[in-house]
Protein backbone atom coordinates (compact mmCIF):
# COMPACT_ATOMS: atom_id res chain seq x y z
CA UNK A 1 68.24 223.99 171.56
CA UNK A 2 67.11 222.60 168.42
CA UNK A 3 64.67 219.54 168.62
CA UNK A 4 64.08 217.30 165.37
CA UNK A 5 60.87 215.57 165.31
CA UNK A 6 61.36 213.61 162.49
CA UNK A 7 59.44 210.73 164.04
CA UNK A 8 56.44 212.61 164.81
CA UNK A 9 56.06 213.17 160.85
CA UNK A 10 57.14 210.00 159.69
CA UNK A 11 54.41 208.44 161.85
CA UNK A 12 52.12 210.81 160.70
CA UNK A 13 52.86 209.95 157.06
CA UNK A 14 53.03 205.87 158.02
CA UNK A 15 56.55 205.90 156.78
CA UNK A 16 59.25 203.76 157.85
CA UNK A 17 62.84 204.65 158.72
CA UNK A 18 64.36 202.34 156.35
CA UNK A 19 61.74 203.55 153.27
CA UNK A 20 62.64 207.24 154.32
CA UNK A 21 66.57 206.75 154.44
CA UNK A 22 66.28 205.28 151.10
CA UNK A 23 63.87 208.15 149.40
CA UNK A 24 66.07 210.89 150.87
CA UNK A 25 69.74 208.90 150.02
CA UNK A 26 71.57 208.99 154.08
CA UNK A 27 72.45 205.85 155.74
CA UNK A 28 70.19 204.50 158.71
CA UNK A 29 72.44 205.39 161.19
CA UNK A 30 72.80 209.31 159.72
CA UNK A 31 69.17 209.36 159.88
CA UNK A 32 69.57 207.38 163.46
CA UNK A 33 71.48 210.08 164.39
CA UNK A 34 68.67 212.87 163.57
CA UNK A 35 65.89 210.82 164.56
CA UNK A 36 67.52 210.86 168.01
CA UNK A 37 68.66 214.79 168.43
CA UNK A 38 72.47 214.12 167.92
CA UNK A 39 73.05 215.77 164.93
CA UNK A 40 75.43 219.29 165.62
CA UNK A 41 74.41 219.92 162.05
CA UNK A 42 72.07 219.26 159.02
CA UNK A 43 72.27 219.89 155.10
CA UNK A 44 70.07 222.19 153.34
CA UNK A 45 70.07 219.81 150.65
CA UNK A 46 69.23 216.69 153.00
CA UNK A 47 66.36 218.64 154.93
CA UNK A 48 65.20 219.70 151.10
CA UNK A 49 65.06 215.21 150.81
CA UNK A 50 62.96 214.95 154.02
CA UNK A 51 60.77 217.84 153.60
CA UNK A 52 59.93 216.20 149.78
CA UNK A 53 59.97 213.46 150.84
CA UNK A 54 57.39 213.52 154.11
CA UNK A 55 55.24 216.56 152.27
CA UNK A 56 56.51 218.73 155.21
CA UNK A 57 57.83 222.30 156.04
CA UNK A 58 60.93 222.51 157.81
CA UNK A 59 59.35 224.14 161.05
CA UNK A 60 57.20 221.06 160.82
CA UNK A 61 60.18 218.64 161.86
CA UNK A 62 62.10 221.34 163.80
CA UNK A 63 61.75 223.09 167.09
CA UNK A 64 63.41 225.73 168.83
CA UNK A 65 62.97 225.09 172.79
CA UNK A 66 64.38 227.67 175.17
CA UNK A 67 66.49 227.15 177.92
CA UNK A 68 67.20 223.04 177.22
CA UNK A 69 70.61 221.96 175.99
C-alpha cells in the first residue's frame, strides 16, 4: 500500500491546504482526496506541482508499507 504524507510536509513547510491547492492548480477536494489516502492514482505532472512546490522529493511525501491495504 501506498501512503501519502502530504500533511506531514506541508506542516513542515507551514503551508496551508488552500495556499498549496492554489500553487500546484487541483481543487481542495482533489487535494482532500490525497491528503486523506484515497487517491487510486496520481499525475506525474501534479506530484512534479507538490514536490516544487513544498521543496520535496517524491519519497519524501510517499511511502510504501507492506502488508496494509
Amino acid at each position: 500500500m501506498i501512503i501519502v504524507n502530504l500533511d506531514v510536509m506541508m506542516a513542515k513547510r507551514k503551508m496551508s491546504s488552500t495556499e498549496l491547492a492554489e500553487r500546484i492548480g487541483i481543487t481542495m477536494a482533489n487535494l482532500s482526496i490525497l491528503k486523506n489516502n484515497k487517491a487510486k492514482a496520481i499525475r506525474f505532472s501534479t506530484l512534479e506541482a507538490i514536490c516544487e512546490a513544498l521543496d520535496c522529493q517524491p519519497g519524501d511525501i510517499l511511502e510504501h508499507v507492506k502488508g496494509e491495504e
